[in-house]
N, C-alpha and C. Protein backbone atom coordinates (compact mmCIF):
# COMPACT_ATOMS: atom_id res chain seq x y z
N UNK A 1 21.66 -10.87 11.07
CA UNK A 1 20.51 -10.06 11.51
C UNK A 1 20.60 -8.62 11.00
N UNK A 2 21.77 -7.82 10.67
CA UNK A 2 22.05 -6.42 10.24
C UNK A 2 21.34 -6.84 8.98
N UNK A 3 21.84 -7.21 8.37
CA UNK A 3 21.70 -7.54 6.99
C UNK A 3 20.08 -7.35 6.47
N UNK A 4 19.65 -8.61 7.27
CA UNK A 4 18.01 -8.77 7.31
C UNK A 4 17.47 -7.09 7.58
N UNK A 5 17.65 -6.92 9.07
CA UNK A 5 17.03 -5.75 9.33
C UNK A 5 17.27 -4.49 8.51
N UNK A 6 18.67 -4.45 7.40
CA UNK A 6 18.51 -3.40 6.61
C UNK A 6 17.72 -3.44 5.24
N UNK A 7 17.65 -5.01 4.88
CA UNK A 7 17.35 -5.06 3.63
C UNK A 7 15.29 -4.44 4.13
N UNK A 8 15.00 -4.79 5.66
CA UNK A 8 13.65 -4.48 5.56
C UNK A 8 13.33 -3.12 5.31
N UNK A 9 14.59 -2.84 5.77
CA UNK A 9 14.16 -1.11 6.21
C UNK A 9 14.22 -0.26 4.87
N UNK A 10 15.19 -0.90 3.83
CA UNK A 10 15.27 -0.56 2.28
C UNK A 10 13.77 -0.74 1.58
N UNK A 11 13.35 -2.05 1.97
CA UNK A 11 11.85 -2.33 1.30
C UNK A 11 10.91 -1.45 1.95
N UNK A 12 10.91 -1.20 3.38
CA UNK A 12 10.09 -0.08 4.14
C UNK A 12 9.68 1.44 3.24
N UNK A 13 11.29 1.49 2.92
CA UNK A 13 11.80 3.23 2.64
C UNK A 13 10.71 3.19 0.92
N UNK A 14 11.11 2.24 0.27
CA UNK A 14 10.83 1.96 -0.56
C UNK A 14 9.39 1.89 -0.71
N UNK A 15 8.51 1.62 -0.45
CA UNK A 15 6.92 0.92 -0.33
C UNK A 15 6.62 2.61 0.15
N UNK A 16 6.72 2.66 1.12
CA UNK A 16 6.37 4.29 1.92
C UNK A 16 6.84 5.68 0.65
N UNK A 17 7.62 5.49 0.46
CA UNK A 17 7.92 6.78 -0.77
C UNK A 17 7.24 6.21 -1.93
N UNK A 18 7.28 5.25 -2.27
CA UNK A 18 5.99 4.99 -3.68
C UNK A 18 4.89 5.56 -3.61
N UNK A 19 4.48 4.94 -2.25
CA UNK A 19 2.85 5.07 -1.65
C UNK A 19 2.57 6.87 -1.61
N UNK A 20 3.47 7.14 -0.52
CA UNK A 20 3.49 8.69 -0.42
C UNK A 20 3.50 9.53 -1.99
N UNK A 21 4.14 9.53 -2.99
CA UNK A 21 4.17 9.81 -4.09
C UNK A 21 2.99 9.88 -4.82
N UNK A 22 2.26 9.02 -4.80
CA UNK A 22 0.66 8.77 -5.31
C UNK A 22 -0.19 9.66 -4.79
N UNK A 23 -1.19 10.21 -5.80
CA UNK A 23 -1.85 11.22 -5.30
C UNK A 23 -3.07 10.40 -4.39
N UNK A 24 -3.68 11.59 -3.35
CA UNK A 24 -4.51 10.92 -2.23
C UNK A 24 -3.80 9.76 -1.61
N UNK A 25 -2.86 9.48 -1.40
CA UNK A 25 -2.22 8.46 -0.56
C UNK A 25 -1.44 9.25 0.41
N UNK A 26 -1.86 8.83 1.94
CA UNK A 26 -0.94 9.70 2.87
C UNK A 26 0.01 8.39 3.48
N UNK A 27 1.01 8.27 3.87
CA UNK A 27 1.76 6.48 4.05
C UNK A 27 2.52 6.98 5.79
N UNK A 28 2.18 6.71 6.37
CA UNK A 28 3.07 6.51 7.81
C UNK A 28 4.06 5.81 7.52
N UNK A 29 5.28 6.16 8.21
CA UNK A 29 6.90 5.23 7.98
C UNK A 29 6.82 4.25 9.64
N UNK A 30 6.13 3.03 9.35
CA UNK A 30 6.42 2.21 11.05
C UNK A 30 7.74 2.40 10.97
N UNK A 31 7.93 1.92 12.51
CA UNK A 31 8.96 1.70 13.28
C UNK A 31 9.45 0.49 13.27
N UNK A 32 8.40 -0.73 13.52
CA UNK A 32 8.63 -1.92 13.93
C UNK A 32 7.69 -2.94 12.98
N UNK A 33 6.80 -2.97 12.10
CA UNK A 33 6.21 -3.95 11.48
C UNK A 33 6.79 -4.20 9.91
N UNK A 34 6.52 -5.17 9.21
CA UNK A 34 6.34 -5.59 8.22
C UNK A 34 5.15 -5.56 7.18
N UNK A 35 4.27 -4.10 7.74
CA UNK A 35 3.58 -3.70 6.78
C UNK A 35 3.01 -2.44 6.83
N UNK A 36 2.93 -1.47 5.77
CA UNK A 36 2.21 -0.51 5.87
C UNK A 36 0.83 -0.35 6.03
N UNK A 37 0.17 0.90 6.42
CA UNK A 37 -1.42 0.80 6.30
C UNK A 37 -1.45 2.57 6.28
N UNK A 38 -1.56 2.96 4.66
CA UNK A 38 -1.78 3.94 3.76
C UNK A 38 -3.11 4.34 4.19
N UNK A 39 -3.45 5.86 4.61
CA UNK A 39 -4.64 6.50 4.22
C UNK A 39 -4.97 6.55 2.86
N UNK A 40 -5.79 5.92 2.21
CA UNK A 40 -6.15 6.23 0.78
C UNK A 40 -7.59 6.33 0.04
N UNK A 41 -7.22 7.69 -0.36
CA UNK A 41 -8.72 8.25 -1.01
C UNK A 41 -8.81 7.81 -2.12
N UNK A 42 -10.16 7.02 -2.42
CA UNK A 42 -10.58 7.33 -4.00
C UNK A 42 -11.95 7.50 -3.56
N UNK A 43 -12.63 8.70 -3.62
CA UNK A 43 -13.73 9.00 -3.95
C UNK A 43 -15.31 8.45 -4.21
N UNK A 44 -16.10 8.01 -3.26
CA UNK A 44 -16.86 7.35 -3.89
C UNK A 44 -16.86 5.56 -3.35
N UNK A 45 -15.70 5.33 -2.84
CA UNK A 45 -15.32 3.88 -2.87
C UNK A 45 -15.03 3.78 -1.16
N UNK A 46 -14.96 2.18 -1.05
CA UNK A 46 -14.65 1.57 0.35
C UNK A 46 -13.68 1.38 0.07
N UNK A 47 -12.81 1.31 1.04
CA UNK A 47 -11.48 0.66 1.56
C UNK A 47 -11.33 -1.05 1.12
N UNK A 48 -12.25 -1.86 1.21
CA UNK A 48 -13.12 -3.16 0.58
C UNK A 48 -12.79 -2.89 -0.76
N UNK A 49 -13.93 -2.30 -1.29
CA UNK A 49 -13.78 -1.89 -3.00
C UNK A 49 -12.55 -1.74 -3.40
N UNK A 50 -11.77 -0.45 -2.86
CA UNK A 50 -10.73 -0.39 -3.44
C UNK A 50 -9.65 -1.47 -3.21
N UNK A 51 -9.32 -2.39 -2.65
CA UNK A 51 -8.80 -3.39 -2.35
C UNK A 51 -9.37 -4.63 -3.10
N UNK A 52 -10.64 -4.81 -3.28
CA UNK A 52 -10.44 -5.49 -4.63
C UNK A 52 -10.08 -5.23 -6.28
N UNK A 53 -10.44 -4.00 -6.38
CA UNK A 53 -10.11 -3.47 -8.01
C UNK A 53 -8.17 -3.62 -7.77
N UNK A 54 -7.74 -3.45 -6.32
CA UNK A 54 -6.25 -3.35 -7.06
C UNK A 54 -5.42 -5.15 -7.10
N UNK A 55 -6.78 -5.84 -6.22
CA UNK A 55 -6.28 -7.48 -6.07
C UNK A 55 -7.09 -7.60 -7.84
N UNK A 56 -7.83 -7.23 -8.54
CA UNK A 56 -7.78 -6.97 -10.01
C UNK A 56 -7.01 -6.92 -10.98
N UNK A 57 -6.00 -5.84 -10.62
CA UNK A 57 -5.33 -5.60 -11.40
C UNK A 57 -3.75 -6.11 -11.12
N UNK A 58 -3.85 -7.02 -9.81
CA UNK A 58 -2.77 -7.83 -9.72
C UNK A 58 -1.48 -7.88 -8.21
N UNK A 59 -2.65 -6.54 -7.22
CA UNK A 59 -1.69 -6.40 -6.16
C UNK A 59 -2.48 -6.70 -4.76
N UNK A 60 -2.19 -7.51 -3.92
CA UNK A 60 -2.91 -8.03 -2.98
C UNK A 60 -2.55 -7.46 -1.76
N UNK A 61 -3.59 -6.64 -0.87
CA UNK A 61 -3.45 -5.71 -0.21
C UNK A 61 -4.68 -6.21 0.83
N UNK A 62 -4.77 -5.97 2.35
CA UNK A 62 -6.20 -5.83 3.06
C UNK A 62 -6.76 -4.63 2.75
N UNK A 63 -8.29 -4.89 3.46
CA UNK A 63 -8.79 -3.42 3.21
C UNK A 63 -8.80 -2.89 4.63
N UNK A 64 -8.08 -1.84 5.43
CA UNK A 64 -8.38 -1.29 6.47
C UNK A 64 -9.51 -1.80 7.38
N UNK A 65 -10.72 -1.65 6.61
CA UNK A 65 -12.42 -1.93 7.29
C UNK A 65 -11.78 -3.37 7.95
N UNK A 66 -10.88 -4.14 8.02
CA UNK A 66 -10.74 -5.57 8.06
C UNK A 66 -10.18 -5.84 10.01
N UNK A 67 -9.53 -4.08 10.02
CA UNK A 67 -8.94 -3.96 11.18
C UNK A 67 -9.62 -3.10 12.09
N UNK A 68 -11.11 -3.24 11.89
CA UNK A 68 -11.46 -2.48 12.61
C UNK A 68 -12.40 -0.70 12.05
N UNK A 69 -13.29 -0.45 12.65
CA UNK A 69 -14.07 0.68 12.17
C UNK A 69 -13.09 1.97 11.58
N UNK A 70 -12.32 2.51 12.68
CA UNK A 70 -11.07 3.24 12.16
C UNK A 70 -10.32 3.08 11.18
N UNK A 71 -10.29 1.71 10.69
CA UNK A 71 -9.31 1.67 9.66
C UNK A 71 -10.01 1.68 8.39
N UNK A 72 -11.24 1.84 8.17
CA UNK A 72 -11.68 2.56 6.91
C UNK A 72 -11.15 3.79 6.13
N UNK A 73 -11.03 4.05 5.10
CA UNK A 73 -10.37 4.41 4.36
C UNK A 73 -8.66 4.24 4.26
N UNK A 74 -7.95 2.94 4.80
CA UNK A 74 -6.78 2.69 4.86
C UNK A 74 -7.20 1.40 3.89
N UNK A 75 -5.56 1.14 3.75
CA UNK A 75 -5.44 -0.26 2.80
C UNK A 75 -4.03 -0.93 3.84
N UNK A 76 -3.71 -2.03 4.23
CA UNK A 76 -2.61 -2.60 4.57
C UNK A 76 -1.47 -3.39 4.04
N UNK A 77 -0.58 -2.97 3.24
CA UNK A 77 0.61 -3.67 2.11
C UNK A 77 1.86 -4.67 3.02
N UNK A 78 1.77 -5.83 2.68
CA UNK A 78 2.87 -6.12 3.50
C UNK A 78 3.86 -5.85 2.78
N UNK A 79 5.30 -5.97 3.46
CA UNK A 79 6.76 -5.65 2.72
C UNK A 79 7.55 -6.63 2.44
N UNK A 80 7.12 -7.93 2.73
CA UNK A 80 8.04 -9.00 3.01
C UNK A 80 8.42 -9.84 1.79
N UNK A 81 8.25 -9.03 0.56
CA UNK A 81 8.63 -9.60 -0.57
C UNK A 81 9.42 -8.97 -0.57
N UNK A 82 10.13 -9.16 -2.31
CA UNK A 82 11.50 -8.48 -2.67
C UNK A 82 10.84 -6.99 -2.93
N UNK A 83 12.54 -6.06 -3.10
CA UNK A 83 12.31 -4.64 -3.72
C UNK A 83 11.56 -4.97 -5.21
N UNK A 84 12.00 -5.92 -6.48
CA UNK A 84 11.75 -5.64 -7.20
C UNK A 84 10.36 -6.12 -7.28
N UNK A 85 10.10 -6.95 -6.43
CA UNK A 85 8.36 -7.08 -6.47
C UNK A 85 7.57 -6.32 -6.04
N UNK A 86 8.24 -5.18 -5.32
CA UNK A 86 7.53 -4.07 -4.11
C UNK A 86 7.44 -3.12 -5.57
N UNK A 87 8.38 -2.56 -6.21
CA UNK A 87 8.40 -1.53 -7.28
C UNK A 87 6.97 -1.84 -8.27
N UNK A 88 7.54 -3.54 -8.58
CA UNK A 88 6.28 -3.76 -9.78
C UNK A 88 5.01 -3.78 -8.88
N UNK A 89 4.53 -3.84 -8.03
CA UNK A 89 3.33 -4.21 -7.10
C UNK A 89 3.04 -2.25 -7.28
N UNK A 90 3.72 -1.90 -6.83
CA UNK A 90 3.52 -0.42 -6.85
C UNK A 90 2.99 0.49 -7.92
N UNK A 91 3.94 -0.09 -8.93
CA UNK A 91 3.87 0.40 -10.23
C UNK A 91 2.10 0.01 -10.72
N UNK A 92 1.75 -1.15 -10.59
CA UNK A 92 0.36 -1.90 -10.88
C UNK A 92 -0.56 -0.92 -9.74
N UNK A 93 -0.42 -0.76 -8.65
CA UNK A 93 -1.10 -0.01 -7.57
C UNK A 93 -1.34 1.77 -8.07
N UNK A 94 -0.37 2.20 -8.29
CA UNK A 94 -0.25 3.59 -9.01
C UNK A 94 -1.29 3.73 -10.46
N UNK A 95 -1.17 2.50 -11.27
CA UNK A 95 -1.86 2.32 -12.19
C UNK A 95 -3.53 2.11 -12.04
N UNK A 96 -4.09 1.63 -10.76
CA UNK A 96 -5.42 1.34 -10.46
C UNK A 96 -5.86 2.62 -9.93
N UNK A 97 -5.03 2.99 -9.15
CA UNK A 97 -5.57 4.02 -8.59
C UNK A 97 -5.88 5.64 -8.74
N UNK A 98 -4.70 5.71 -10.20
CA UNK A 98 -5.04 6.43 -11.16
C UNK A 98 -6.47 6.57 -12.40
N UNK A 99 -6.64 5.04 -12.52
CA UNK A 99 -7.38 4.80 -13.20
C UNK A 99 -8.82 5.61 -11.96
N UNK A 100 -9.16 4.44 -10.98
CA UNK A 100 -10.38 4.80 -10.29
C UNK A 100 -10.67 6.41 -9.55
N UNK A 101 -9.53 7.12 -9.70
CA UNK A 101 -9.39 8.61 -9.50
C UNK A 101 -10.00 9.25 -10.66
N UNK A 102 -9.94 8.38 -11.92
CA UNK A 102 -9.79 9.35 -12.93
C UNK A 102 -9.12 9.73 -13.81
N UNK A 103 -7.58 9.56 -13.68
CA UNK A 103 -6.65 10.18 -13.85
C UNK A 103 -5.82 10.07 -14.97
């Protein structure tokens, strides 16, 4: 159970400092779940929208709107894959969202 519970908390640390790193992305660090749910701006776009252009480009995410009125402009990432799938998922996520920024 150590084991488990650290390797989550590595993928946690991990997913949350990617996310946070990205411009217009604000990332809360949970306590207790197996997934994040990122404030994220792109301009112009739904929480919907942007959640399909990045299931587009290859990373499968909810759209906030899914959880409720409040959770518009959020996206929800689960963690329960590996690190190195969390990095490349990220890496592809950084890449869309640069793109639909502009950037």
């Amino acid at each position: 159970p150590d084991e488990m519970c650290a390797e989550f908390k590595a993928r946690r640390d991990l997913i949350c400092t990617r996310l946070n790193a990205m411009s217009g992305v604000q990332c809360h660090v949970p306590e207790g779940a197996f997934y994040v749910f990122p404030k994220v701006d792109v301009p112009g776009m739904t929480s919907e929208e942007v959640a399909i252009e990045l299931l587009k480009g290859g990373v499968l995410c909810s759209p906030g709107s899914a959880f409720g009125q409040s959770g518009e402009g959020h996206l929800r990432f689960a963690y329960t894959i590996s690190r190195e799938e969390i990095s490349r998922g990220m890496d592809k996520t950084e890449n869309v969202l640069k793109s639909l920024r502009g950037e």
